[in-house]
Protein backbone atom coordinates (compact mmCIF):
# COMPACT_ATOMS: atom_id res chain seq x y z
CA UNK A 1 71.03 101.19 44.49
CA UNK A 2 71.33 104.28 45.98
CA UNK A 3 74.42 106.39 46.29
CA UNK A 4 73.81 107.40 49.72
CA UNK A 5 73.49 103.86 50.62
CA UNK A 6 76.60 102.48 49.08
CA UNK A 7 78.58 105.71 50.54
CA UNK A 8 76.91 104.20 53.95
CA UNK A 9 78.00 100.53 53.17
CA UNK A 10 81.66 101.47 52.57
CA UNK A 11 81.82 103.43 55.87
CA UNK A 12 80.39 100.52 57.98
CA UNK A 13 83.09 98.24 55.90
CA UNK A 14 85.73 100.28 56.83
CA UNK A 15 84.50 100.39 60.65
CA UNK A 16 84.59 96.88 61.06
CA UNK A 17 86.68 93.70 61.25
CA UNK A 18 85.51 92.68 58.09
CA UNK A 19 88.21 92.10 55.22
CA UNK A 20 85.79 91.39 52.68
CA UNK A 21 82.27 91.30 51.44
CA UNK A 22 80.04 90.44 48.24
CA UNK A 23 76.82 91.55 47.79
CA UNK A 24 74.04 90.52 45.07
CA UNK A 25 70.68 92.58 45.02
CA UNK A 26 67.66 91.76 43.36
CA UNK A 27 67.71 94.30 40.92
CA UNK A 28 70.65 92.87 39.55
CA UNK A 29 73.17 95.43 41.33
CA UNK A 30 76.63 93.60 42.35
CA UNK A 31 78.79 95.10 45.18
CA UNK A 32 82.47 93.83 45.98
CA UNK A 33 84.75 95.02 48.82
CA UNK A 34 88.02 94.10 49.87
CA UNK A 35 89.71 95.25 52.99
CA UNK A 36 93.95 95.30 52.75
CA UNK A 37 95.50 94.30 56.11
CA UNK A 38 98.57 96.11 57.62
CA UNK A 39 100.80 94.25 59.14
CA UNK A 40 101.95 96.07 62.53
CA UNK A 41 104.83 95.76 64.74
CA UNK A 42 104.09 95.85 68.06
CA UNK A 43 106.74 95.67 71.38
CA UNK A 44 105.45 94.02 74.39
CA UNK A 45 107.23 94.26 78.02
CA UNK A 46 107.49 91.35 80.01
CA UNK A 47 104.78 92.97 82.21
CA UNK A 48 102.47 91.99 79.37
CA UNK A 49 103.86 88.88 78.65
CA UNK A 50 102.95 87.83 82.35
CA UNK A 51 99.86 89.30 82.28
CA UNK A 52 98.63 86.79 78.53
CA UNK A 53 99.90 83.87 80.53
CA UNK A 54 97.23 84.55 83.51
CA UNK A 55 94.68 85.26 80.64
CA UNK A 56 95.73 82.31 79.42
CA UNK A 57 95.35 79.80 82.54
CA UNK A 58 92.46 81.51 83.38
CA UNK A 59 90.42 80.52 80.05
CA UNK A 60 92.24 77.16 80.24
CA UNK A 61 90.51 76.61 84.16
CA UNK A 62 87.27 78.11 82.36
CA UNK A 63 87.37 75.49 79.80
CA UNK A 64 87.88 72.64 81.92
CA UNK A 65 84.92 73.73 84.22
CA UNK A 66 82.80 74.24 81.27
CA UNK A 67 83.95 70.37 80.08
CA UNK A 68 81.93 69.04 83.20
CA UNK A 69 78.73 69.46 81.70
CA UNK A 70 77.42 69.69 77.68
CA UNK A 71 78.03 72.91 76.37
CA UNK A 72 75.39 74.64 73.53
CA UNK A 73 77.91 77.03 71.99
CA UNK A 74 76.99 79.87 69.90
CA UNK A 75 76.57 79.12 66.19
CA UNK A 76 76.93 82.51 64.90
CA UNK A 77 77.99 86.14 65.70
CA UNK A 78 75.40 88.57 66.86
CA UNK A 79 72.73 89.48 70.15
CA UNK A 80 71.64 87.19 72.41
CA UNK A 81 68.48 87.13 73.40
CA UNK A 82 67.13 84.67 76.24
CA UNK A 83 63.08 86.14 75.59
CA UNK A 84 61.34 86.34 72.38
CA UNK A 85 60.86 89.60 73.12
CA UNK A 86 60.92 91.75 76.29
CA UNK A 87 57.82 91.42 77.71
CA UNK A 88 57.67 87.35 77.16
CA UNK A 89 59.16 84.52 79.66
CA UNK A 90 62.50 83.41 78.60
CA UNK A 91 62.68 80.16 76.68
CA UNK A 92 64.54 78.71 79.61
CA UNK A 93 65.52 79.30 83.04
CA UNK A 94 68.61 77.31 85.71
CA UNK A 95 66.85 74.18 86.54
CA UNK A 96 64.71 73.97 83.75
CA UNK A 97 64.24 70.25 82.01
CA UNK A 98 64.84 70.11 78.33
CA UNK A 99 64.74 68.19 75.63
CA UNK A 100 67.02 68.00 72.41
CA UNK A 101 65.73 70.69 69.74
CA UNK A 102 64.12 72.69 72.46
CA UNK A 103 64.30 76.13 71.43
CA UNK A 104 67.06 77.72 74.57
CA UNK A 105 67.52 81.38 72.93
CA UNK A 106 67.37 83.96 69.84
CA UNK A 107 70.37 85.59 68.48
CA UNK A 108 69.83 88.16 66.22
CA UNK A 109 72.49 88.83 63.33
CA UNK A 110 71.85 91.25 60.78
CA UNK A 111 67.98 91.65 61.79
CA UNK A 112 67.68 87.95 61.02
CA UNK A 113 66.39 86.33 64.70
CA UNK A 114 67.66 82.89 64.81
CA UNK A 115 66.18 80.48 67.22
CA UNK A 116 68.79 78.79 68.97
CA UNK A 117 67.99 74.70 69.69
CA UNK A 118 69.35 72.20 71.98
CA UNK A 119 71.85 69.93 71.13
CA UNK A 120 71.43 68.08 74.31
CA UNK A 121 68.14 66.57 76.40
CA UNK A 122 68.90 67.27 80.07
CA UNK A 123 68.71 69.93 82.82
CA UNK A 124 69.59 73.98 82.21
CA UNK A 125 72.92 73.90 84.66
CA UNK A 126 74.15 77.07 83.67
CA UNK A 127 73.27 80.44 81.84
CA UNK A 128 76.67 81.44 80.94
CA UNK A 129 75.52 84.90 78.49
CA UNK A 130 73.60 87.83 80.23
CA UNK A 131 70.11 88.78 78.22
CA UNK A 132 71.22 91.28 75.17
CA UNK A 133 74.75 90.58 75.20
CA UNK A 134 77.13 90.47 71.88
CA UNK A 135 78.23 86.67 71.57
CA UNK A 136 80.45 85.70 68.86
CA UNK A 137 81.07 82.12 67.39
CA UNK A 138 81.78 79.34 69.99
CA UNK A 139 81.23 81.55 72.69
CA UNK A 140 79.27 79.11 75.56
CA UNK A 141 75.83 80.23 75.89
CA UNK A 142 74.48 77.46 78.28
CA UNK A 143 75.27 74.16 80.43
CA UNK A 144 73.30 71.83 80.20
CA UNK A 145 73.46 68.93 82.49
């Protein structure tokens, strides 16, 4: 492996949340990184405080409107995409009648495009991601009804 491209790995290591990573190539190369965590003090005003505990009721009213119908919840981090590609219809639309293992969406992580299935047979209720946004595991992607 190139030099250049293991200078270029380490960089985008230490740029994100990642603590550690393993990597086997074919030619028989064998790359292992581990991240140390700091821990940090941090002080937090009672302004703040207040401020978490709307946050807080505010994802827990989210939740329970999300409960009324079946949720299909991100699998994985990475893009979601509601088109194959830009110029194609989207896989679904609001309204739409599906069944289970219809294909709903793509997400693409690490250039890999996943196809993203139904776990439920019903009606598309809700589109809860915008087209090209950055989901991350869990993260509701559609109601389905």
């Amino acid at each position: 492996m190139e030099y250049e491209k293991i200078k270029q790995l380490m960089d985008d290591m230490g740029n994100s949340k990642l603590t550690e990573i393993n990597v086997d190539f074919p030619d028989g190369t064998k790359i292992s990184m581990k991240k140390e965590i700091k821990n940090e003090t941090v002080v937090v005003n009672q302004t703040e405080i207040n401020s978490i505990e709307d946050i807080k009721e505010t994802d827990n009213k989210s939740e329970k409107i999300l409960e009324e119908g079946n949720v299909v919840k991100s699998p994985m981090v990475g893009t979601f995409y509601i088109k194959p590609s830009p110029t194609s219809e989207p896989y679904v639309e609001i309204g739409k009648d599906i069944k289970q293992g219809d294909t709903l969406c793509i997400i693409e992580a690490m250039k890999l495009m996943n196809e993203i299935e139904s776990e439920f047979s019903g009606k598309v209720a809700e589109i809860l991601v915008k087209d090209g946004d950055t989901v991350e595991y869990g993260t509701p992607l559609f109601k389905i009804k």
